[in-house]
C-alpha atoms as a PDB file:
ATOM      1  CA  UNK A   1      70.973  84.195 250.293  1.00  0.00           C
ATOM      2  CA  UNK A   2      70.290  80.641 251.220  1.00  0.00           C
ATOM      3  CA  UNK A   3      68.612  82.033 254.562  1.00  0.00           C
ATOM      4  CA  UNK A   4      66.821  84.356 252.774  1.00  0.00           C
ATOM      5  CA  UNK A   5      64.861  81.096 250.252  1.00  0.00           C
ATOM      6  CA  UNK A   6      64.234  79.182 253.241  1.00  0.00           C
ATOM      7  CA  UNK A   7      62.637  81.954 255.257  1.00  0.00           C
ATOM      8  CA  UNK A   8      60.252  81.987 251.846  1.00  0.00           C
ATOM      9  CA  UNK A   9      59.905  78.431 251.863  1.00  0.00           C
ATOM     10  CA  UNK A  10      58.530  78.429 255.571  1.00  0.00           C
ATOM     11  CA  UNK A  11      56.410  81.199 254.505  1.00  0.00           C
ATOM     12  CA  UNK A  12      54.842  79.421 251.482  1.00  0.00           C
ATOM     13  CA  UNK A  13      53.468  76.903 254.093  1.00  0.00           C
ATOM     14  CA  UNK A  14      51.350  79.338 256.113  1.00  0.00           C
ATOM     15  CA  UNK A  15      49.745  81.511 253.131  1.00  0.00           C
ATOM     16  CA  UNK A  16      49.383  78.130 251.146  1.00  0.00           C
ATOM     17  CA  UNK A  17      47.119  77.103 253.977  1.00  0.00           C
ATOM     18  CA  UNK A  18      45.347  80.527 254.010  1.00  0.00           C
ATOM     19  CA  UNK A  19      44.425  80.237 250.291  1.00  0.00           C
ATOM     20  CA  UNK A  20      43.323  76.312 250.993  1.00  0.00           C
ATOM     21  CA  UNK A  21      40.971  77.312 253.903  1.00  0.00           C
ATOM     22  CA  UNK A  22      39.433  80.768 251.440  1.00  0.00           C
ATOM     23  CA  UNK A  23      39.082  78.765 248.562  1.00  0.00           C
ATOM     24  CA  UNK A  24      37.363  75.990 250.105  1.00  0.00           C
ATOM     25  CA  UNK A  25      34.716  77.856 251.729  1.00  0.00           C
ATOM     26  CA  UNK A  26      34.251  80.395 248.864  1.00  0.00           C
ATOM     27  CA  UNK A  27      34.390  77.365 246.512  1.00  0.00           C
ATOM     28  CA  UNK A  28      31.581  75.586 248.174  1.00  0.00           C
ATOM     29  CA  UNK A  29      29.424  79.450 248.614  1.00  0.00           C
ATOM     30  CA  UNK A  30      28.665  79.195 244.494  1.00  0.00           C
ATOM     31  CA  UNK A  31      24.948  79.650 243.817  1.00  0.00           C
ATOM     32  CA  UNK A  32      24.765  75.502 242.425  1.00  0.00           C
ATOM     33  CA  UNK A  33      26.311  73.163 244.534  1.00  0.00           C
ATOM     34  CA  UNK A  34      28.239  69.605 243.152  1.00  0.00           C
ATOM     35  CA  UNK A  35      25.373  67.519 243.150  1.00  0.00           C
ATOM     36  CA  UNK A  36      23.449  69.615 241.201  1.00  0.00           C
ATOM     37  CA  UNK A  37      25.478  70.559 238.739  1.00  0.00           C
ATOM     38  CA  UNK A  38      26.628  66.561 238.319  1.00  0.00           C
ATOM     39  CA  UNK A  39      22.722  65.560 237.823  1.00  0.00           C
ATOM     40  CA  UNK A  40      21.943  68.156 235.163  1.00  0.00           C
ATOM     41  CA  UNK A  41      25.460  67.160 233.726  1.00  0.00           C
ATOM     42  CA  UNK A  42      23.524  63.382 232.941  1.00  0.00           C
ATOM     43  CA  UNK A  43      19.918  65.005 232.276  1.00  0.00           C
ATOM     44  CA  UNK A  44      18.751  63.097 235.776  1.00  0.00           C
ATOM     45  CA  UNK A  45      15.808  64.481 237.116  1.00  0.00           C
ATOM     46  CA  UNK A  46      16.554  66.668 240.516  1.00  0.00           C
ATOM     47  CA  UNK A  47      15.075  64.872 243.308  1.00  0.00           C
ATOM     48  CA  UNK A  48      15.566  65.166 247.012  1.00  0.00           C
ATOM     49  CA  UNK A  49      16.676  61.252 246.826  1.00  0.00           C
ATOM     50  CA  UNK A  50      18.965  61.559 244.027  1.00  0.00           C
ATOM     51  CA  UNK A  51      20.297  64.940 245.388  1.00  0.00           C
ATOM     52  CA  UNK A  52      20.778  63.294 248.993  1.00  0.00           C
ATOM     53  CA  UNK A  53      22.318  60.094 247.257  1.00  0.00           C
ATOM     54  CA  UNK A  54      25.330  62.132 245.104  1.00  0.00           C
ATOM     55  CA  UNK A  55      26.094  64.143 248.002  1.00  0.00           C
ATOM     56  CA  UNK A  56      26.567  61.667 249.710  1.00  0.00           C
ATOM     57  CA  UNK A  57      28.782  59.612 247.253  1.00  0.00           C
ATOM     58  CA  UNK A  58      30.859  63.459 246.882  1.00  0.00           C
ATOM     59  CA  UNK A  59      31.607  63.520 251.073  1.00  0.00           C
ATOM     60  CA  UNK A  60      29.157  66.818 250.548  1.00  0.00           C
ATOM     61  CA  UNK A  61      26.687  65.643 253.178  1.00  0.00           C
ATOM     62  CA  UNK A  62      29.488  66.480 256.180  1.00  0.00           C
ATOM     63  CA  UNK A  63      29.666  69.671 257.835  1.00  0.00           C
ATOM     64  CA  UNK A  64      31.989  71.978 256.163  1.00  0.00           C
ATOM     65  CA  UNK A  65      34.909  71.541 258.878  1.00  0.00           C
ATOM     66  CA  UNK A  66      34.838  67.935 258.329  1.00  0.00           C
ATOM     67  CA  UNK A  67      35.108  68.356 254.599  1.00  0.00           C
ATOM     68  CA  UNK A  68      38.022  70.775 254.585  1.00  0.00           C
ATOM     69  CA  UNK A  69      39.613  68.435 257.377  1.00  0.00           C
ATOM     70  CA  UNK A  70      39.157  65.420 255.192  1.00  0.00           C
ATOM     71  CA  UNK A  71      40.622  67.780 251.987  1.00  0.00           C
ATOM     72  CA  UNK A  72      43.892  69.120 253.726  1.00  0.00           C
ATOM     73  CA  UNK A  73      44.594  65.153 255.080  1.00  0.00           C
ATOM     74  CA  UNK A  74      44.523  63.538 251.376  1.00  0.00           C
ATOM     75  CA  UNK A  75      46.597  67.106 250.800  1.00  0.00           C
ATOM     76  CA  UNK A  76      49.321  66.288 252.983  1.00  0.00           C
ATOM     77  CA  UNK A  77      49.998  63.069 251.567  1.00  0.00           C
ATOM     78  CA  UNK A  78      49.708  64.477 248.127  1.00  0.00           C
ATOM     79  CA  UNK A  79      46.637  63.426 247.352  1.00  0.00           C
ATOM     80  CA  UNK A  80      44.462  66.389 245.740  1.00  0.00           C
ATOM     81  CA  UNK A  81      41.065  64.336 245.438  1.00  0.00           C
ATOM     82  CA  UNK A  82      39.380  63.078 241.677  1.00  0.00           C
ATOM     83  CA  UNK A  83      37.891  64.967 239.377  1.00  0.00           C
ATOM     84  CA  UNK A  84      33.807  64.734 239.905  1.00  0.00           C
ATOM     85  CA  UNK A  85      33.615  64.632 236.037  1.00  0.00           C
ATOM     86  CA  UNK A  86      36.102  62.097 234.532  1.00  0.00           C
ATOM     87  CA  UNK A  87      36.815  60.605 238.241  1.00  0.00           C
ATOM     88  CA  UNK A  88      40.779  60.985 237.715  1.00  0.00           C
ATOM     89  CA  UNK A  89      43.184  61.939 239.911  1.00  0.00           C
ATOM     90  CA  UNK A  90      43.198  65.908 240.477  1.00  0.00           C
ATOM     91  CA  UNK A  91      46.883  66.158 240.504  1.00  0.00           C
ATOM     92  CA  UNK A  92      47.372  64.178 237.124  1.00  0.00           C
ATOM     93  CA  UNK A  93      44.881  66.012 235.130  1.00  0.00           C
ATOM     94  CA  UNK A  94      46.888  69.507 236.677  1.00  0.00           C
ATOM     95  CA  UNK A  95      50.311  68.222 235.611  1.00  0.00           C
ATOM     96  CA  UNK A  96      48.687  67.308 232.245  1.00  0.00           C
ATOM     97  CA  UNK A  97      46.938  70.904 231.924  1.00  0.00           C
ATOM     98  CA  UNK A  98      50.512  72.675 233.370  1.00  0.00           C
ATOM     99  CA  UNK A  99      52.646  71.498 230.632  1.00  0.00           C
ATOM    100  CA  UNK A 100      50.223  73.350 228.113  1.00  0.00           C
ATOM    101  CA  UNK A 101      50.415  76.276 230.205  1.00  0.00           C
ATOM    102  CA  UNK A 102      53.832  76.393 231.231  1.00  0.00           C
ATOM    103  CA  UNK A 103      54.385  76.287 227.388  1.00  0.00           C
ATOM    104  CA  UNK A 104      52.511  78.937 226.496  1.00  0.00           C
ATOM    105  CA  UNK A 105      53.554  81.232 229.602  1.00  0.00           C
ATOM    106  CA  UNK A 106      57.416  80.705 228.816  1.00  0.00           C
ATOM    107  CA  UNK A 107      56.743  81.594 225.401  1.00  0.00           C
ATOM    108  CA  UNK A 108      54.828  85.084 226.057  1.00  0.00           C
ATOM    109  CA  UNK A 109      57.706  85.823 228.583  1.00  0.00           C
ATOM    110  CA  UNK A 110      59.954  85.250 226.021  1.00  0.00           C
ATOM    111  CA  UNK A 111      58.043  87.879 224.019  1.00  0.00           C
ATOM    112  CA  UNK A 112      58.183  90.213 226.687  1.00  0.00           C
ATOM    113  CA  UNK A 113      61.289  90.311 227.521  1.00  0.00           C
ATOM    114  CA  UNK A 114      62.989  90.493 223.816  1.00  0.00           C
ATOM    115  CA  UNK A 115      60.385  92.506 222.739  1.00  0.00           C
ATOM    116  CA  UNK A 116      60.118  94.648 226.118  1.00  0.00           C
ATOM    117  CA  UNK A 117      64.491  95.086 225.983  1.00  0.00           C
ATOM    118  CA  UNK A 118      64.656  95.730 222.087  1.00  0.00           C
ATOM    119  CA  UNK A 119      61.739  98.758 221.975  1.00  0.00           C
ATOM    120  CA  UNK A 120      63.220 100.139 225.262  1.00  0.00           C
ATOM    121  CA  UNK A 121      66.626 100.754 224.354  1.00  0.00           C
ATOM    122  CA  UNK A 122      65.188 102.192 220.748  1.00  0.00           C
ATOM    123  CA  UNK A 123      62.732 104.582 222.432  1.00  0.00           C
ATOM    124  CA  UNK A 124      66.215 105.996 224.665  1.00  0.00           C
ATOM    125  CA  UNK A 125      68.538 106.369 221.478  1.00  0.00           C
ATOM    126  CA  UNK A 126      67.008 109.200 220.735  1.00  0.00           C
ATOM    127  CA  UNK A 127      63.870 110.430 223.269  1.00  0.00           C
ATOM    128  CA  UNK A 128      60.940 111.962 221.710  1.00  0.00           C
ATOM    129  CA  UNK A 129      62.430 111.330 218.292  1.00  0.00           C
ATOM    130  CA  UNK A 130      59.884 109.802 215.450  1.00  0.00           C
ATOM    131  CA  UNK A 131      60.540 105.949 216.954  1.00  0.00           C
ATOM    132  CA  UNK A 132      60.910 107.079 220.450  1.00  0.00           C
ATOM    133  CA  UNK A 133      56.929 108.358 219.746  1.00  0.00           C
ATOM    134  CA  UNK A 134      55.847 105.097 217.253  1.00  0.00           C
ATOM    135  CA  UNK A 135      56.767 103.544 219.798  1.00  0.00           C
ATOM    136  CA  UNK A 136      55.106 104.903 222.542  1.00  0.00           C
ATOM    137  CA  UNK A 137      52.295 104.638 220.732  1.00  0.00           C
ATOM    138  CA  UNK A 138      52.606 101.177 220.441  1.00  0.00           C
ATOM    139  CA  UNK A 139      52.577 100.969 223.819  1.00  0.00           C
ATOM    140  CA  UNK A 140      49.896 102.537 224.177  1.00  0.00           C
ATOM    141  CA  UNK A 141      47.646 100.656 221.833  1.00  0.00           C
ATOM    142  CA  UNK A 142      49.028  97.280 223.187  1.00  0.00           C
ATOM    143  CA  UNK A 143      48.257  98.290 227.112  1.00  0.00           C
ATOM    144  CA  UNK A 144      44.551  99.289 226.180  1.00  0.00           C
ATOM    145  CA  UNK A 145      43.640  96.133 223.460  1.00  0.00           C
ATOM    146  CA  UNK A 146      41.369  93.547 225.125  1.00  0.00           C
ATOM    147  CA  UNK A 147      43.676  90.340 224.962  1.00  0.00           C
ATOM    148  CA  UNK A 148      40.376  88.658 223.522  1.00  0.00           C
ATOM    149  CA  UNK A 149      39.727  91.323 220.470  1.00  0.00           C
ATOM    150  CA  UNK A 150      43.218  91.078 220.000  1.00  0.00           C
ATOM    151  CA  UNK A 151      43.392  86.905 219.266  1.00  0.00           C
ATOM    152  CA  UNK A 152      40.278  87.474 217.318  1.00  0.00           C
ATOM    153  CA  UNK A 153      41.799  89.855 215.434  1.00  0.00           C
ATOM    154  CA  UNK A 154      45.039  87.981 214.721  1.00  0.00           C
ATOM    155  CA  UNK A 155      42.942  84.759 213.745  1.00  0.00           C
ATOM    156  CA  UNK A 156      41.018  86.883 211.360  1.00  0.00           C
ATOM    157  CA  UNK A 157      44.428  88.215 209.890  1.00  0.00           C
ATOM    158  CA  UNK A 158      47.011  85.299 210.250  1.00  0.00           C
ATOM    159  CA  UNK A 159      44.874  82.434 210.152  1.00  0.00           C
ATOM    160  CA  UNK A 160      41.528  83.128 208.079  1.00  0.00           C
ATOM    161  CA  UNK A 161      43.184  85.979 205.716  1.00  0.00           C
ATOM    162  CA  UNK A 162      46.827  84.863 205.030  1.00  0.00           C
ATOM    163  CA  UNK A 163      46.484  81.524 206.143  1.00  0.00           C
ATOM    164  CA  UNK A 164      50.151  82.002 207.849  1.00  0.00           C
ATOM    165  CA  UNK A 165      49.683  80.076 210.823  1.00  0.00           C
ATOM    166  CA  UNK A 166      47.115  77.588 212.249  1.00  0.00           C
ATOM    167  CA  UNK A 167      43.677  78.920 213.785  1.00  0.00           C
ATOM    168  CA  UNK A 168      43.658  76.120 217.172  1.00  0.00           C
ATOM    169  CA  UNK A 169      45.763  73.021 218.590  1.00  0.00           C
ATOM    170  CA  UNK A 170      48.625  72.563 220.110  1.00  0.00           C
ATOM    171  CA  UNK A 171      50.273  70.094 218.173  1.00  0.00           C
ATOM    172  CA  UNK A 172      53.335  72.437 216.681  1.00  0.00           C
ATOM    173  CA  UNK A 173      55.108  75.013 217.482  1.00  0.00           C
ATOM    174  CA  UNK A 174      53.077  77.447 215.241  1.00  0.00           C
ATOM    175  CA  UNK A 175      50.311  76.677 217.168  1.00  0.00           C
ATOM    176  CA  UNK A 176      52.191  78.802 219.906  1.00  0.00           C
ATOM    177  CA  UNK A 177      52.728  81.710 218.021  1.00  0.00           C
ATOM    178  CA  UNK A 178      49.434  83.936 218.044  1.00  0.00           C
ATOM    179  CA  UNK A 179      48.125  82.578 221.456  1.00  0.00           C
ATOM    180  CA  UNK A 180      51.737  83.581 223.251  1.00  0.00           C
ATOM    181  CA  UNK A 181      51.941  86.582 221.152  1.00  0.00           C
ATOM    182  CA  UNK A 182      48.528  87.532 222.467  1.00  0.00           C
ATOM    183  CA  UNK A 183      49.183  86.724 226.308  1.00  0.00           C
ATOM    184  CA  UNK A 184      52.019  88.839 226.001  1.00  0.00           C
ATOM    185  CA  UNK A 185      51.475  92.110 224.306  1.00  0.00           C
ATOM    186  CA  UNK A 186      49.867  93.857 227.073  1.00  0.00           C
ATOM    187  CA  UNK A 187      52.576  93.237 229.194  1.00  0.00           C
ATOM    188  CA  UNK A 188      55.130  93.797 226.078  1.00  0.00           C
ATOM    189  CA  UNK A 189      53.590  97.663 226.185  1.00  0.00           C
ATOM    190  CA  UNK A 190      53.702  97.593 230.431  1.00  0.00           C
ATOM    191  CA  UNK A 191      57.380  97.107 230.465  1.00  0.00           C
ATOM    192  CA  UNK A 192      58.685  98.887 227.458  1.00  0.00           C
ATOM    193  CA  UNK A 193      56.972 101.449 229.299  1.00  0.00           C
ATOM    194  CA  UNK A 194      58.780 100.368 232.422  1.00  0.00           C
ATOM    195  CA  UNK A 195      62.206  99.528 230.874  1.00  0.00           C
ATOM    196  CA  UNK A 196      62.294 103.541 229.061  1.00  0.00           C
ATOM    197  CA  UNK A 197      62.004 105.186 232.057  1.00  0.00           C
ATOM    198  CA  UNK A 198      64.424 102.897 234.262  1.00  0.00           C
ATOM    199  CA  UNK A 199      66.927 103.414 231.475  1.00  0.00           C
ATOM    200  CA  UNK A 200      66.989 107.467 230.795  1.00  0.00           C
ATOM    201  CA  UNK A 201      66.675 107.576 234.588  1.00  0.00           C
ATOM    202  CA  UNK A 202      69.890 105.438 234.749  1.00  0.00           C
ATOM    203  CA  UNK A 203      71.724 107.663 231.546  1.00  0.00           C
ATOM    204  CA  UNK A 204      71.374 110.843 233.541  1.00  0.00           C
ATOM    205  CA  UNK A 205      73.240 109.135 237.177  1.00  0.00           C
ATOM    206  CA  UNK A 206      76.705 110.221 238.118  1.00  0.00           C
ATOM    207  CA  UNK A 207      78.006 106.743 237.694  1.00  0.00           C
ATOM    208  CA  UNK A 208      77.318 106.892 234.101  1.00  0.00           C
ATOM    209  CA  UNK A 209      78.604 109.867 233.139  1.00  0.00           C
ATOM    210  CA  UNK A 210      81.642 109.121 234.784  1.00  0.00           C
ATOM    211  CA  UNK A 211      82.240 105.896 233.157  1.00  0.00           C
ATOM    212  CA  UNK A 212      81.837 108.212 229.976  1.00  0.00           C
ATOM    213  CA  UNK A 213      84.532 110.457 231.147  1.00  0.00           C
ATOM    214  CA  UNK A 214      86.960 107.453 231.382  1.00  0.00           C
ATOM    215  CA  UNK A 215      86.688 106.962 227.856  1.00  0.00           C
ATOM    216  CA  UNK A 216      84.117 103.727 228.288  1.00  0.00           C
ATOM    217  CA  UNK A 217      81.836 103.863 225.217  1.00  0.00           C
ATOM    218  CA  UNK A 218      78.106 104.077 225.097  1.00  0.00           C
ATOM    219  CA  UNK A 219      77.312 100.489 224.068  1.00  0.00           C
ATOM    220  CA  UNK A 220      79.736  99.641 226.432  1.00  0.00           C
ATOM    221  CA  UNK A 221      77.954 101.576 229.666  1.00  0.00           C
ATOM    222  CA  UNK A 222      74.884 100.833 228.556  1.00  0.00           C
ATOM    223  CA  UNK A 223      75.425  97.178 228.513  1.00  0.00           C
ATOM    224  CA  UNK A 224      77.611  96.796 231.061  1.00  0.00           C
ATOM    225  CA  UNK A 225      75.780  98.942 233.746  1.00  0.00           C
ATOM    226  CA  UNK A 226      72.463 100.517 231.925  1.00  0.00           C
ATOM    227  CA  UNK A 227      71.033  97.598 231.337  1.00  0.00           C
ATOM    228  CA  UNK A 228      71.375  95.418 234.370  1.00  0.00           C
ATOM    229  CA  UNK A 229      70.342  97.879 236.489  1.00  0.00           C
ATOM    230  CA  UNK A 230      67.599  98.678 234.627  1.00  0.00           C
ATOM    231  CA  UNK A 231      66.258  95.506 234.471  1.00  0.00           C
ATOM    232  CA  UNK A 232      65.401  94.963 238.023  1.00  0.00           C
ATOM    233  CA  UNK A 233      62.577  97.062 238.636  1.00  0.00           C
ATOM    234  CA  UNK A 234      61.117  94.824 235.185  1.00  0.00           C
ATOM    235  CA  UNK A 235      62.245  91.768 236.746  1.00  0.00           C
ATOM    236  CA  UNK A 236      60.361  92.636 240.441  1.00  0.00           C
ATOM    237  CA  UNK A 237      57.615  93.409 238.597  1.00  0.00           C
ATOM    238  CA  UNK A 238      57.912  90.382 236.131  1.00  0.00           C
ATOM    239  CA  UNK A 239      57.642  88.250 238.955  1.00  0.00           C
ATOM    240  CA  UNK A 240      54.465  90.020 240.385  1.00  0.00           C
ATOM    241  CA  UNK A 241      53.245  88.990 236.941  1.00  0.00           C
ATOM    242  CA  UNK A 242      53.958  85.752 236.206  1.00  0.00           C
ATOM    243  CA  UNK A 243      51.697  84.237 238.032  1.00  0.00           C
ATOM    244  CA  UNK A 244      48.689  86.414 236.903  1.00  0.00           C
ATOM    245  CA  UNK A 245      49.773  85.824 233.573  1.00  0.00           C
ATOM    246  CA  UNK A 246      49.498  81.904 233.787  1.00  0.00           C
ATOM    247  CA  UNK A 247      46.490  82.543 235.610  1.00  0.00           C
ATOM    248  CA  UNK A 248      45.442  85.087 233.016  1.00  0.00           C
ATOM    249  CA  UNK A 249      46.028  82.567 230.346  1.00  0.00           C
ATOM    250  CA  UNK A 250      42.185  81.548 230.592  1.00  0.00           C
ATOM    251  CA  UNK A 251      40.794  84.310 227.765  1.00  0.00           C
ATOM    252  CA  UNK A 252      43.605  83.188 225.655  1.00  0.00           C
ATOM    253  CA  UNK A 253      43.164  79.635 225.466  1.00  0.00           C
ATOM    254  CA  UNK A 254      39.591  79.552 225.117  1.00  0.00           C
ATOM    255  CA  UNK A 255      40.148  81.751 221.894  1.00  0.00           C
ATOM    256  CA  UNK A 256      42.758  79.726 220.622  1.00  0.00           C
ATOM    257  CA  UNK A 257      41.126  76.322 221.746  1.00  0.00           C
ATOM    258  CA  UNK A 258      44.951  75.743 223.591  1.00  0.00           C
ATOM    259  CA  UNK A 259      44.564  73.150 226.110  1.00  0.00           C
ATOM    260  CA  UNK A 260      45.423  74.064 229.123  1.00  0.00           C
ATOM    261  CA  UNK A 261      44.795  75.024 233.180  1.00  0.00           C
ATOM    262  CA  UNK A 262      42.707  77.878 232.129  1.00  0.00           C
ATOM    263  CA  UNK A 263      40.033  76.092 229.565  1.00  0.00           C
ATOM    264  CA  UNK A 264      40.213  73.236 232.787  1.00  0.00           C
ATOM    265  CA  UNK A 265      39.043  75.659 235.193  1.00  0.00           C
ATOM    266  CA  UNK A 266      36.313  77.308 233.542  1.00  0.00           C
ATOM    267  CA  UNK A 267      34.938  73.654 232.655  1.00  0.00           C
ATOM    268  CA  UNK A 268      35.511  72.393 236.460  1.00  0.00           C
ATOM    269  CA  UNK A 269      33.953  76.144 237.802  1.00  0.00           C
ATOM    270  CA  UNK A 270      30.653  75.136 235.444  1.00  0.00           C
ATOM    271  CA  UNK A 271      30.189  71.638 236.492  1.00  0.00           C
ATOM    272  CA  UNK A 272      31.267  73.062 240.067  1.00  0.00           C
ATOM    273  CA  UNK A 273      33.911  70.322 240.312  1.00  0.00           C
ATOM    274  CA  UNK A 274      35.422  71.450 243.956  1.00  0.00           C
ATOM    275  CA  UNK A 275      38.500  69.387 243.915  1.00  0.00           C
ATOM    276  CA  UNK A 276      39.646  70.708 240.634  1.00  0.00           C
ATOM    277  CA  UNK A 277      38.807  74.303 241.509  1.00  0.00           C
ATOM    278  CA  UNK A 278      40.971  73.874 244.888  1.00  0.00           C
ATOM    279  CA  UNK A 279      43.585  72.276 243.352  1.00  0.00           C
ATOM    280  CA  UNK A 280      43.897  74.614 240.320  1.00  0.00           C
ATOM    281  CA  UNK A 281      43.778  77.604 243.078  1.00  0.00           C
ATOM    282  CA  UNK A 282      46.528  76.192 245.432  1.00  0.00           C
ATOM    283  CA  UNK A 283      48.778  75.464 242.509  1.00  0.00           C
ATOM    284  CA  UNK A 284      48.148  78.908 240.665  1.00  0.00           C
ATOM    285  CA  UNK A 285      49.191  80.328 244.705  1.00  0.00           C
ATOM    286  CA  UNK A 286      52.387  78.143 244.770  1.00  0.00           C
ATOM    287  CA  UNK A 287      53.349  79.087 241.260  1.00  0.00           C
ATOM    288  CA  UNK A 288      52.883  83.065 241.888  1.00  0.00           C
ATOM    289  CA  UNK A 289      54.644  83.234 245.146  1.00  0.00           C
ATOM    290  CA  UNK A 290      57.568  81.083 243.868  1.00  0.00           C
ATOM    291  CA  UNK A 291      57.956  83.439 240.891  1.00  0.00           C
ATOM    292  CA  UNK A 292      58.313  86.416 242.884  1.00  0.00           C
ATOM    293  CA  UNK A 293      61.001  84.300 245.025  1.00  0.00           C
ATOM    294  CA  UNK A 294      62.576  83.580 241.531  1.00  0.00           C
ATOM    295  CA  UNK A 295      62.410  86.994 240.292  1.00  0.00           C
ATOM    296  CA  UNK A 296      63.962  88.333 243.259  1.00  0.00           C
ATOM    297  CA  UNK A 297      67.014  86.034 243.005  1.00  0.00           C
ATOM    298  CA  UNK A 298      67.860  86.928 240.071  1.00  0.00           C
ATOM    299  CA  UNK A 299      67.334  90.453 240.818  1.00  0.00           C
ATOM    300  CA  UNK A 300      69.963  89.951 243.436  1.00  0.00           C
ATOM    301  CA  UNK A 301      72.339  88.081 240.265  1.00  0.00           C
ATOM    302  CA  UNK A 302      72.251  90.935 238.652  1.00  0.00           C
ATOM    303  CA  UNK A 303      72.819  93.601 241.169  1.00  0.00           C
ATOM    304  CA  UNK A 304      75.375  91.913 243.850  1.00  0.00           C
ATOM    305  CA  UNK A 305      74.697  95.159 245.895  1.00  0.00           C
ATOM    306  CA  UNK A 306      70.827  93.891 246.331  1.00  0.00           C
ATOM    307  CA  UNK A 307      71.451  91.654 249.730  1.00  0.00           C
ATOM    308  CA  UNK A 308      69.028  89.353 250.084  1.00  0.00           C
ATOM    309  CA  UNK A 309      67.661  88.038 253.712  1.00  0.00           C
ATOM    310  CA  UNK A 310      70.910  90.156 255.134  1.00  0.00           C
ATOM    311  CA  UNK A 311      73.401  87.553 253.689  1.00  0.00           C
END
């Protein structure tokens, strides 16, 4: 096991650098460049002096090799650059942005998986029964909703209508509600999906029906071996997820006006604020491939015979 998260550790270093060296160049190949952007930001008129003059203030006027080389030296000594816009540090205004997102991503995976474990084990009591098929349908509805109809749609209901819970913010924890909520549904439907076909896969195994035989009861097999099991293949895929769904969280919070890495980088990508964009892109990389290394652990938890890194 403990061979096994260092041999992903050492990886992270490599592909980390990968996704530095793509972003960077792909960053900087956007149809407006920095100094641009930054002089129609103040209304300043777009002269080959005042263009010359802010790239060179940004470190723009370098070759590209000497900019990324310059980058990845501040990066290794955990510097991530300032923000072109409010000229703060890049990895303070992330850490401020992550705890917005982090919220709201732990709170649409706790939706998923009470939600995802609670319609799965109705839809097996009793398969293609009448809530075996509502829910089904459910699914269906909740895979194929655009997450930004659906926050619209809440608002209009919740907010405007009933006046249940607040419209933006995030100053309370009702604020979290219809934002999480709406991150999560599509991936509520995904592995309901996911989980009802693990678990009447699982029901009809020899191991099963021979715990049955012994006199074990159903809630008993179910939660003693149904369920574990059957969570794993969610879990994997969970942690394929994660990271798409923080990253994902951008639709959301501009609905919801939720403060957060998302909102950040569509402001930073329209004032073409490089150091923001890299640093939002390395950390979004960091966070997905340390999810999957999460999700896999506990995979490994709940199945002792899953040996990880041959340990």
């Amino acid at each position: 096991m403990l061979r096994y998260i260092g041999k992903q550790i050492l990886w992270l270093v490599p592909l980390l650098l990968l996704v530095s060296i793509l972003s960077f160049v792909l960053v900087r190949k956007l149809p407006e460049d920095a100094a641009t952007a930054y002089l129609n930001s103040v209304n300043a008129p777009l002269t080959e002096e005042a263009l010359a003059a802010v790239r060179a203030e940004l470190g723009l006027d370098k070759p590209l090799s000497v900019q990324y080389g310059r980058w990845l030296r501040q990066v290794l000594r955990g510097d991530l650059g300032y923000s072109y816009q409010t000229k703060r540090p890049v990895a303070e205004e992330l850490a401020e942005d992550l705890r917005y997102t982090g919220q709201l991503a732990l709170a649409a995976l706790g939706w998923v998986l009470f939600l995802s474990v609670t319609l799965g084990l109705l839809s097996t009591r009793h398969p293609n029964g009448l809530a075996d098929s509502v829910i089904r349908a459910f699914t269906f509805l909740g895979a194929s909703m655009p997450k930004f109809w659906l926050g619209f749609l809440l608002v209009s209901l919740f907010s405007l209508r009933w006046n249940l819970l607040p419209v933006q913010g995030a100053t309370s924890w009702k604020h979290l509600i219809l934002p999480s909520f709406t991150l999560a549904c599509s991936y509520i439907a995904t592995y309901t999906k996911l989980l009802r076909s693990s678990i009447l896969e699982l029901q009809s195994q020899g191991f099963v029906r021979y715990a049955r035989v012994r006199g074990f009861s159903r809630r008993a097999v179910t939660l003693r071996h149904v369920i574990p099991n059957a969570l794993i293949p969610v879990l994997t895929s969970l942690g394929l997820h994660l990271g798409s769904m923080m990253s994902g969280a951008v639709i959301v919070e501009n609905v919801f006006a939720w403060p957060g890495l998302g909102r950040m980088c569509v402001s930073a990508v329209n004032a073409r604020n490089y150091p923001m964009i890299q640093g939002y892109i390395l950390l979004m990389s960091a966070l997905f491939i340390l999810a999957n290394l999460a999700a896999d652990l506990v995979c490994a938890m709940l199945n002792p015979r899953l040996r990880l890194g041959g340990s």
